[in-house]
N, C-alpha and C. Protein backbone atom coordinates (compact mmCIF):
# COMPACT_ATOMS: atom_id res chain seq x y z
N UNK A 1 1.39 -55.87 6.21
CA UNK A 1 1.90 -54.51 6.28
C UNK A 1 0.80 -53.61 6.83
N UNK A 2 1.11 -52.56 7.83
CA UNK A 2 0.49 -51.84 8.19
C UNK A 2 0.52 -50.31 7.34
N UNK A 3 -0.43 -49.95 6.62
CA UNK A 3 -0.27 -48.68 6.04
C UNK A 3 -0.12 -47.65 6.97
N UNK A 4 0.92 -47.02 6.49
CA UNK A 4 1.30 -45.43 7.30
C UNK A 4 0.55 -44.21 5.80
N UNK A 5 0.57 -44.90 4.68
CA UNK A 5 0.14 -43.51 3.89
C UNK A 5 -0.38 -44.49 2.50
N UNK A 6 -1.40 -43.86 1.78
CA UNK A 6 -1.85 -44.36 0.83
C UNK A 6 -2.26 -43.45 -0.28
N UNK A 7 -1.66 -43.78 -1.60
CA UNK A 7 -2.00 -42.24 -2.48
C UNK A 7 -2.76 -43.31 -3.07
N UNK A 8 -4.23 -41.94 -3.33
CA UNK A 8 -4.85 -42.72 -4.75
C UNK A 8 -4.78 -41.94 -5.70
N UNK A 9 -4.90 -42.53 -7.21
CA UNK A 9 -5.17 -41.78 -8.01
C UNK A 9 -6.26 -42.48 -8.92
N UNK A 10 -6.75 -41.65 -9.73
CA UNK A 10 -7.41 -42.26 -10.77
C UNK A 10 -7.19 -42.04 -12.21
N UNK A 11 -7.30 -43.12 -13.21
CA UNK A 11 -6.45 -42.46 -14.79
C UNK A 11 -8.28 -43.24 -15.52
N UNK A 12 -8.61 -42.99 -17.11
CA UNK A 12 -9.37 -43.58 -17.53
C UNK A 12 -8.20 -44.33 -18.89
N UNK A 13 -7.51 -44.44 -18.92
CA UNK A 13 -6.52 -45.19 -20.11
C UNK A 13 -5.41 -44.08 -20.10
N UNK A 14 -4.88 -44.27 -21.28
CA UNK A 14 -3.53 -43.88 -21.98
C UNK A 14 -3.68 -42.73 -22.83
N UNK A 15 -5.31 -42.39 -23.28
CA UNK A 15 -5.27 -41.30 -23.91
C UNK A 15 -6.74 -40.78 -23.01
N UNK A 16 -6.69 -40.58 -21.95
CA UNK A 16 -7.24 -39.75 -20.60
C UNK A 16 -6.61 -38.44 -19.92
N UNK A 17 -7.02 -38.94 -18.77
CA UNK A 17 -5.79 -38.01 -17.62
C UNK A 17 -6.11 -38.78 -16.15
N UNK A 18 -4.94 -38.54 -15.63
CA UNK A 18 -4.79 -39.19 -14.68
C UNK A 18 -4.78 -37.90 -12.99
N UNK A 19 -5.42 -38.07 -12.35
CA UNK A 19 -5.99 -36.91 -11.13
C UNK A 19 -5.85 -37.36 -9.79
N UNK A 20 -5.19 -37.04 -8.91
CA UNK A 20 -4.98 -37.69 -7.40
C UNK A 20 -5.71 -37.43 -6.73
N UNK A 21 -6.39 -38.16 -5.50
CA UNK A 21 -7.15 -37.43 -4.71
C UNK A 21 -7.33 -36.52 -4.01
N UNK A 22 -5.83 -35.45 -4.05
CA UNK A 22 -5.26 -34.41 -3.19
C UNK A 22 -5.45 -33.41 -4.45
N UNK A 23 -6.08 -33.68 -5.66
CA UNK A 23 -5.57 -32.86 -6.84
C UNK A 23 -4.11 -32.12 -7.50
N UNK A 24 -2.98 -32.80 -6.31
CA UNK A 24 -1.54 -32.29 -6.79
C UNK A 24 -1.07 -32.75 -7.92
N UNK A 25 -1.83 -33.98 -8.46
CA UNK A 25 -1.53 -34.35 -10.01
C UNK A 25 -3.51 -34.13 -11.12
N UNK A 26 -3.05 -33.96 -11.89
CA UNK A 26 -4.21 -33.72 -12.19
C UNK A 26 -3.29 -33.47 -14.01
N UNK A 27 -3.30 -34.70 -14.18
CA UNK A 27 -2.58 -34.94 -15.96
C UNK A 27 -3.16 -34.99 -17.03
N UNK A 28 -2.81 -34.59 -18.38
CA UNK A 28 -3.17 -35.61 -20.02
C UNK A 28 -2.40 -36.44 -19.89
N UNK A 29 -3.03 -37.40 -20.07
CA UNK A 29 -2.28 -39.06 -20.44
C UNK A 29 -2.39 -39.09 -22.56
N UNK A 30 -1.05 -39.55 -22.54
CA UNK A 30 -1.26 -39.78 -24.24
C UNK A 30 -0.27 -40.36 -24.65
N UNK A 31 -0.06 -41.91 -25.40
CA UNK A 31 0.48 -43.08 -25.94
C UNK A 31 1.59 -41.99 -26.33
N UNK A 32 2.64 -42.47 -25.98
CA UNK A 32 4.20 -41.51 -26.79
C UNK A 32 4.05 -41.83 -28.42
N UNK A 33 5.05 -41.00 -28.60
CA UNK A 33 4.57 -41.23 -30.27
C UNK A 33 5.64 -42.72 -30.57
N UNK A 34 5.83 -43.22 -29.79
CA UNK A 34 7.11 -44.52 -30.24
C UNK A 34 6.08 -45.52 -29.99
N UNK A 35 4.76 -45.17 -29.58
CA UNK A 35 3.55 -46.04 -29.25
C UNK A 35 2.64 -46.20 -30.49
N UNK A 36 3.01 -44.67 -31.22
CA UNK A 36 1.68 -44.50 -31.84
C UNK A 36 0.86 -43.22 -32.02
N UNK A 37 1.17 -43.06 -30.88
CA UNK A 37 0.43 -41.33 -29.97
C UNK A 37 1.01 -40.19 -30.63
N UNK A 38 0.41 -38.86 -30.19
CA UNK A 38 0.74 -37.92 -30.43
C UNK A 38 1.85 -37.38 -29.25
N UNK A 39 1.81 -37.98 -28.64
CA UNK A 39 3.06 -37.13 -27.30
C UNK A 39 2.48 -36.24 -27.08
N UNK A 40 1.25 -35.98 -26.83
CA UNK A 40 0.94 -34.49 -26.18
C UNK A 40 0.24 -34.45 -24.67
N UNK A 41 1.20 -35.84 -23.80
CA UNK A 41 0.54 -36.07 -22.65
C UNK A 41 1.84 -37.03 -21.60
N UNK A 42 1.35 -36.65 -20.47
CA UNK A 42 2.64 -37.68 -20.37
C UNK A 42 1.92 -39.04 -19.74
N UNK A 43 2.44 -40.17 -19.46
CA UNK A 43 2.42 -41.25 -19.65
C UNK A 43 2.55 -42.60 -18.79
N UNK A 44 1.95 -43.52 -18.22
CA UNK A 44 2.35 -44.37 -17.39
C UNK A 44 3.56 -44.74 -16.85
N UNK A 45 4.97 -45.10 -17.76
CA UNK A 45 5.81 -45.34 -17.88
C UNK A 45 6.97 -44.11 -17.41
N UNK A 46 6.53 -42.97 -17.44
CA UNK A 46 7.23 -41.22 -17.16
C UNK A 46 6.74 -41.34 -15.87
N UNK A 47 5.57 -41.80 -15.52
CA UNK A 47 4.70 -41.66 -13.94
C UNK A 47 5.55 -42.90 -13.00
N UNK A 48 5.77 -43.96 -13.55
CA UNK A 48 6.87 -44.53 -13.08
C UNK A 48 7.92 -44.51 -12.82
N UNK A 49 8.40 -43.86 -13.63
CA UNK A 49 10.21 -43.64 -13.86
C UNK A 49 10.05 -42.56 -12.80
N UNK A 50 9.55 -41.50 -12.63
CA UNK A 50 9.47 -40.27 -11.72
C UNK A 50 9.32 -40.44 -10.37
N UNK A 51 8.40 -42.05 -10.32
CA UNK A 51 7.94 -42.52 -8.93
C UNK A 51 8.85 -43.13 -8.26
N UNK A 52 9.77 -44.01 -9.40
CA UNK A 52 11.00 -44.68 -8.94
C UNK A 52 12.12 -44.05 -8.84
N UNK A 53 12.27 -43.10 -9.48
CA UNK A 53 13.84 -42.28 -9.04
C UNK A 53 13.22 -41.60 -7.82
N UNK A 54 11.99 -40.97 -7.13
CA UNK A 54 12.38 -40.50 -6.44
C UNK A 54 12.48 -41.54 -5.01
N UNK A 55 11.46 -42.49 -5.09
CA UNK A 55 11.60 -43.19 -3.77
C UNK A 55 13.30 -43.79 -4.15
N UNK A 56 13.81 -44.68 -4.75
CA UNK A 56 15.37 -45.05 -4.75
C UNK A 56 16.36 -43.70 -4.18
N UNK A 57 16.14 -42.83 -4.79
CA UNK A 57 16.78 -41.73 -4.60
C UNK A 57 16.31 -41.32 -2.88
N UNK A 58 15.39 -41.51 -2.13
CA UNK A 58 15.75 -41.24 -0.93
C UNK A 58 15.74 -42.30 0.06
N UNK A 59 15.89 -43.96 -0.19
CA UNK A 59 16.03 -44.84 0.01
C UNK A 59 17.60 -44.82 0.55
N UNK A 60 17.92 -44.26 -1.45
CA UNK A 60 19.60 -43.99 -0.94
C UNK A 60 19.76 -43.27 0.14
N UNK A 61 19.72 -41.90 0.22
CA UNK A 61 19.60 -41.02 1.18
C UNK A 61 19.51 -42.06 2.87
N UNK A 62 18.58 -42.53 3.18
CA UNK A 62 18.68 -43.38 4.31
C UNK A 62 20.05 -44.34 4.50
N UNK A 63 19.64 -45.41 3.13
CA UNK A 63 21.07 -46.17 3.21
C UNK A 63 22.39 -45.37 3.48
N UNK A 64 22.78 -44.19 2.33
CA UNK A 64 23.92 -43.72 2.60
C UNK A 64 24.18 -43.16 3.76
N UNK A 65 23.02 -42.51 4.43
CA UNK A 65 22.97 -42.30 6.36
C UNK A 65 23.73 -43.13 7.47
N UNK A 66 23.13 -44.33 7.19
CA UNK A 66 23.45 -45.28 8.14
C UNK A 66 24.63 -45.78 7.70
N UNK A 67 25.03 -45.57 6.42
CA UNK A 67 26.51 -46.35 6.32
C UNK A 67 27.49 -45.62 6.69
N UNK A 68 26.72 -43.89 6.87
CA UNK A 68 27.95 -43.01 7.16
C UNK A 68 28.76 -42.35 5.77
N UNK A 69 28.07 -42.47 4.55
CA UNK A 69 28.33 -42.69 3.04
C UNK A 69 28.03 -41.12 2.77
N UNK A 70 28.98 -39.88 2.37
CA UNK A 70 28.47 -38.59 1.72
C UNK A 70 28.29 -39.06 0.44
N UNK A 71 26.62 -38.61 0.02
CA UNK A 71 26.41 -38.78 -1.47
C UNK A 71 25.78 -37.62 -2.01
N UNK A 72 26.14 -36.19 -0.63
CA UNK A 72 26.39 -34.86 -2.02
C UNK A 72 26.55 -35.05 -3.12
N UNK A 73 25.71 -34.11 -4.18
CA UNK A 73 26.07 -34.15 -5.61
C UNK A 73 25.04 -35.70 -5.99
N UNK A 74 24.89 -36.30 -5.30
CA UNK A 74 24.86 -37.53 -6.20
C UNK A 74 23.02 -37.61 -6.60
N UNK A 75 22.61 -38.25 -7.79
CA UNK A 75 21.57 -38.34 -8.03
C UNK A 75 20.64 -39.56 -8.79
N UNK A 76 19.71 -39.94 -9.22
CA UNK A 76 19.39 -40.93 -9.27
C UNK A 76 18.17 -40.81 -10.50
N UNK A 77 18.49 -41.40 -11.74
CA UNK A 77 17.56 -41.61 -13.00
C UNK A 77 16.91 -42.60 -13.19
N UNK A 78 15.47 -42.72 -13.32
CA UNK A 78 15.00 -43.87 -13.95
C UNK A 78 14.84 -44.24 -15.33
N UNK A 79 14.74 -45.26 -16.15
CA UNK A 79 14.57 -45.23 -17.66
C UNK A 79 13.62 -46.32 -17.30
N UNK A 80 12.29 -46.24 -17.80
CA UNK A 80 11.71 -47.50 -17.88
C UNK A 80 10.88 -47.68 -19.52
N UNK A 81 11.46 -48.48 -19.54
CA UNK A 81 10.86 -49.26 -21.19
C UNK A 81 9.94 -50.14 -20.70
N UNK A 82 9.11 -49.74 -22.20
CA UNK A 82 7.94 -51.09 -22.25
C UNK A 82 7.88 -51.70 -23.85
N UNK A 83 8.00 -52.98 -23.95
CA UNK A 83 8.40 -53.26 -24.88
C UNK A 83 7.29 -54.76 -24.87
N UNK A 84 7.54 -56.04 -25.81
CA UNK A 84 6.79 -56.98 -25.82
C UNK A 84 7.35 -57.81 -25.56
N UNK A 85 6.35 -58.36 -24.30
CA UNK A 85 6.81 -59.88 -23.83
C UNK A 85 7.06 -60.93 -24.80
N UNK A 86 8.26 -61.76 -24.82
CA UNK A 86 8.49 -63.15 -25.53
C UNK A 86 7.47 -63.81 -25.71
N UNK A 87 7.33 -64.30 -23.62
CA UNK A 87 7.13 -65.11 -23.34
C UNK A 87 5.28 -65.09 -23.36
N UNK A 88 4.45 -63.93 -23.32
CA UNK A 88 2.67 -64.34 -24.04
C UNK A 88 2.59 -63.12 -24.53
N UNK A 89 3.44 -62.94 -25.68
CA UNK A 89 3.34 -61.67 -26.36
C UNK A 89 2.45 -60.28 -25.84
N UNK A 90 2.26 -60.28 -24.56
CA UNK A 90 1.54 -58.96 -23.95
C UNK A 90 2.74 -58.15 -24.04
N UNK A 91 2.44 -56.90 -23.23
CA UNK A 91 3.43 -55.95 -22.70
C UNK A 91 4.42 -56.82 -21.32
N UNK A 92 5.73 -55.87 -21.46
CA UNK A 92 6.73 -55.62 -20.18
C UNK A 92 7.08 -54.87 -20.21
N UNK A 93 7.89 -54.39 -18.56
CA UNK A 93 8.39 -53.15 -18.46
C UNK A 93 10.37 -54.00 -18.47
N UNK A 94 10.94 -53.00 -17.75
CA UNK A 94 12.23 -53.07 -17.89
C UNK A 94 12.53 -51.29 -16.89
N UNK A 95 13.68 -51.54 -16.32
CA UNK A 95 14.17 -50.38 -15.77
C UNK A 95 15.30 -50.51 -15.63
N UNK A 96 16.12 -49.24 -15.85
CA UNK A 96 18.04 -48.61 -15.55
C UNK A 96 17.57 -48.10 -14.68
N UNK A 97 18.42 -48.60 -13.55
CA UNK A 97 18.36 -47.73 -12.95
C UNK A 97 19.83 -46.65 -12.52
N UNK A 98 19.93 -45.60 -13.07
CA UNK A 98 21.55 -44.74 -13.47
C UNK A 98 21.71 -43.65 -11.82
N UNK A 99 22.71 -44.03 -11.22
CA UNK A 99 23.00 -43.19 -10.05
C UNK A 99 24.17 -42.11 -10.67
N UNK A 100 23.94 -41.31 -10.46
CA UNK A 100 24.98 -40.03 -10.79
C UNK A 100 25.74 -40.09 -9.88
N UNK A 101 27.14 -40.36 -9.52
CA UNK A 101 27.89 -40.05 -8.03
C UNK A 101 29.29 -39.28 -8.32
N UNK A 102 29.48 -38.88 -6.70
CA UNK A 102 31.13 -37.75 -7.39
C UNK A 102 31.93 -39.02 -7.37
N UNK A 103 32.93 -38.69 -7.22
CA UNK A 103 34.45 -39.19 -7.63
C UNK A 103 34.58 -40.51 -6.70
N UNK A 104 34.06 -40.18 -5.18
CA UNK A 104 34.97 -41.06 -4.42
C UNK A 104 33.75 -42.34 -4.32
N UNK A 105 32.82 -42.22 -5.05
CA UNK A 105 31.42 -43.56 -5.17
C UNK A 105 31.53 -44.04 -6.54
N UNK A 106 32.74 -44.05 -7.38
CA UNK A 106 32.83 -44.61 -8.58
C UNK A 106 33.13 -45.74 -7.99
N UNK A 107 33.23 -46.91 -8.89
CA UNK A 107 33.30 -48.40 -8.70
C UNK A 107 32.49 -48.99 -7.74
N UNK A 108 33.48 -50.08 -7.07
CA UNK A 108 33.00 -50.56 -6.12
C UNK A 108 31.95 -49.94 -5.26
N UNK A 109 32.39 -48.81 -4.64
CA UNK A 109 31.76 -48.29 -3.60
C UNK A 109 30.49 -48.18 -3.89
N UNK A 110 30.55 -47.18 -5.17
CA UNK A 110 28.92 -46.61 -5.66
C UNK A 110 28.07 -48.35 -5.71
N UNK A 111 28.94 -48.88 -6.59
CA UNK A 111 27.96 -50.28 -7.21
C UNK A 111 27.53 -51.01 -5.57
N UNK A 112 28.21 -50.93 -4.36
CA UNK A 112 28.10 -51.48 -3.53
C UNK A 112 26.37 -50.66 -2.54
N UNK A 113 26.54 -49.75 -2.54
CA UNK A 113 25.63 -48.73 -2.41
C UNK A 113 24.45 -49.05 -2.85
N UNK A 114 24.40 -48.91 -4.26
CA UNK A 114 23.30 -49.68 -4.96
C UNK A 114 22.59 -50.30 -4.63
N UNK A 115 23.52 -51.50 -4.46
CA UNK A 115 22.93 -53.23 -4.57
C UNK A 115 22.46 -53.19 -3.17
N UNK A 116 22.51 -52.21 -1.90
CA UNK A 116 22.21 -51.91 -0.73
C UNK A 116 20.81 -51.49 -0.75
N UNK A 117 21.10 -50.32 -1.59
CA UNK A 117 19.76 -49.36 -1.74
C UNK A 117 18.43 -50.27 -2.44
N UNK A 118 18.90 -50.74 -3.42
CA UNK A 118 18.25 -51.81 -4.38
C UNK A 118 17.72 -52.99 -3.19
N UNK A 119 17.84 -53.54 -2.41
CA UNK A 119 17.58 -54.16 -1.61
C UNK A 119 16.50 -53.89 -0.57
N UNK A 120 16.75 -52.26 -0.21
CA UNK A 120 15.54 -51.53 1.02
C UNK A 120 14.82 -51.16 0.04
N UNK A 121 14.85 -50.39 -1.18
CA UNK A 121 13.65 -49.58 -1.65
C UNK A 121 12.46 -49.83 -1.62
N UNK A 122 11.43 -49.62 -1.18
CA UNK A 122 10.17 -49.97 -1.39
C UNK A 122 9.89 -50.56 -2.95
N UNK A 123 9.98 -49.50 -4.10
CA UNK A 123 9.38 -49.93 -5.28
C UNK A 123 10.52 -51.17 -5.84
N UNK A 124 11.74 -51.44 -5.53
CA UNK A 124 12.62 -52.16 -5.78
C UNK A 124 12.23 -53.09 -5.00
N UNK A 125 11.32 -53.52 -4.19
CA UNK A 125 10.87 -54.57 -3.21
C UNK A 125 9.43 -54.95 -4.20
N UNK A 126 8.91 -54.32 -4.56
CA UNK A 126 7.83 -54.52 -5.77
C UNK A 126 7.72 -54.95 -6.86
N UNK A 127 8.81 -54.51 -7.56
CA UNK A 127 9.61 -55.12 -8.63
C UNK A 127 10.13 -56.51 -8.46
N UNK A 128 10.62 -56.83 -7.86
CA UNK A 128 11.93 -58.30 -7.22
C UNK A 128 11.02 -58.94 -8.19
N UNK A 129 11.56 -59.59 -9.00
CA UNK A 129 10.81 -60.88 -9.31
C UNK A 129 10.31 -60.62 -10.52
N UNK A 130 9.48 -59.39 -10.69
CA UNK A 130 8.82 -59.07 -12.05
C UNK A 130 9.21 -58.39 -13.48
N UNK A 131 10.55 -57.51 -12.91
CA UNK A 131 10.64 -56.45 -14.13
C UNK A 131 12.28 -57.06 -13.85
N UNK A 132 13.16 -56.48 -14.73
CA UNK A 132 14.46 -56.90 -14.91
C UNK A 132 14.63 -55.33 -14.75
N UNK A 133 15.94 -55.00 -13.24
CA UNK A 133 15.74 -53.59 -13.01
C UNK A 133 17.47 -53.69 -13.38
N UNK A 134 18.29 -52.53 -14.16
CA UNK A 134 19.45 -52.48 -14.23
C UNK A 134 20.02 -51.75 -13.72
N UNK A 135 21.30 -52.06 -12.39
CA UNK A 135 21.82 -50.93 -11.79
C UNK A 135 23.32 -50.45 -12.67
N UNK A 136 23.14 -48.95 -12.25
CA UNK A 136 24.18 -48.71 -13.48
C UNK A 136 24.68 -46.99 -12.33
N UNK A 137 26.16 -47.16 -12.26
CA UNK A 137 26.67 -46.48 -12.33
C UNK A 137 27.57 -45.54 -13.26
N UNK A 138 27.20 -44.06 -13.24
CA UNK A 138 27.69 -43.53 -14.11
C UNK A 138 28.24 -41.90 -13.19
């Protein structure tokens, strides 16, 4: 792959902050309290979910382009859990991924969309293989 753009950032853990090299993020990081933490920071897993709805969300945008697909109104949530692996008791993640659509992208269509979009996304190309991502229309 040839890079067209590269963000860095830097974090020191979970109860740090995390700072980009452009300074447009510049965070408290802090374990949620379902971790342990005080919640008074936000969090790897929020930095993900935020990263992944928005690239899916204009992934769609392309896909629904080329298919000729209006997905006015429509929008795109991430949920990502981290919970404990079975299989060497470390951490995993997990992701929903929930598309908001109007009326005429219920069923088929929307779910068809998806499994389209889910296919080009960059971070959904990253994932393949590692995280169990759930597409979910609602």
């Amino acid at each position: 792959m040839d890079a067209i753009y590269t963000a860095v950032a830097t974090a020191n853990g979970r109860e740090g902050r995390a700072v980009s090299s452009d300074g447009h993020i510049d965070l408290p990081l802090a374990h949620p309290q379902a971790l342990g933490g005080n919640g008074q920071g936000t969090n790897p897993e929020q930095l993900f979910a935020a990263g992944y709805a928005a690239c899916f969300a204009s992934a769609m945008n392309l896909v629904a382009r080329q298919e000729k697909i209006d997905i006015t109104d429509a929008s795109i949530t991430a949920e990502v859990s981290i919970g404990k692996d079975p299989v060497d008791g470390g951490f995993g993640l997990s992701v929903v991924m929930r598309a908001e659509f109007p009326d005429h992208l219920q069923g088929a269509a929307g779910a068809a969309l998806l499994e389209k979009t889910h296919a080009f996304c960059p971070y959904s190309k990253a994932t393949r293989g590692n995280i169990k991502v759930d597409l979910v229309v609602e």
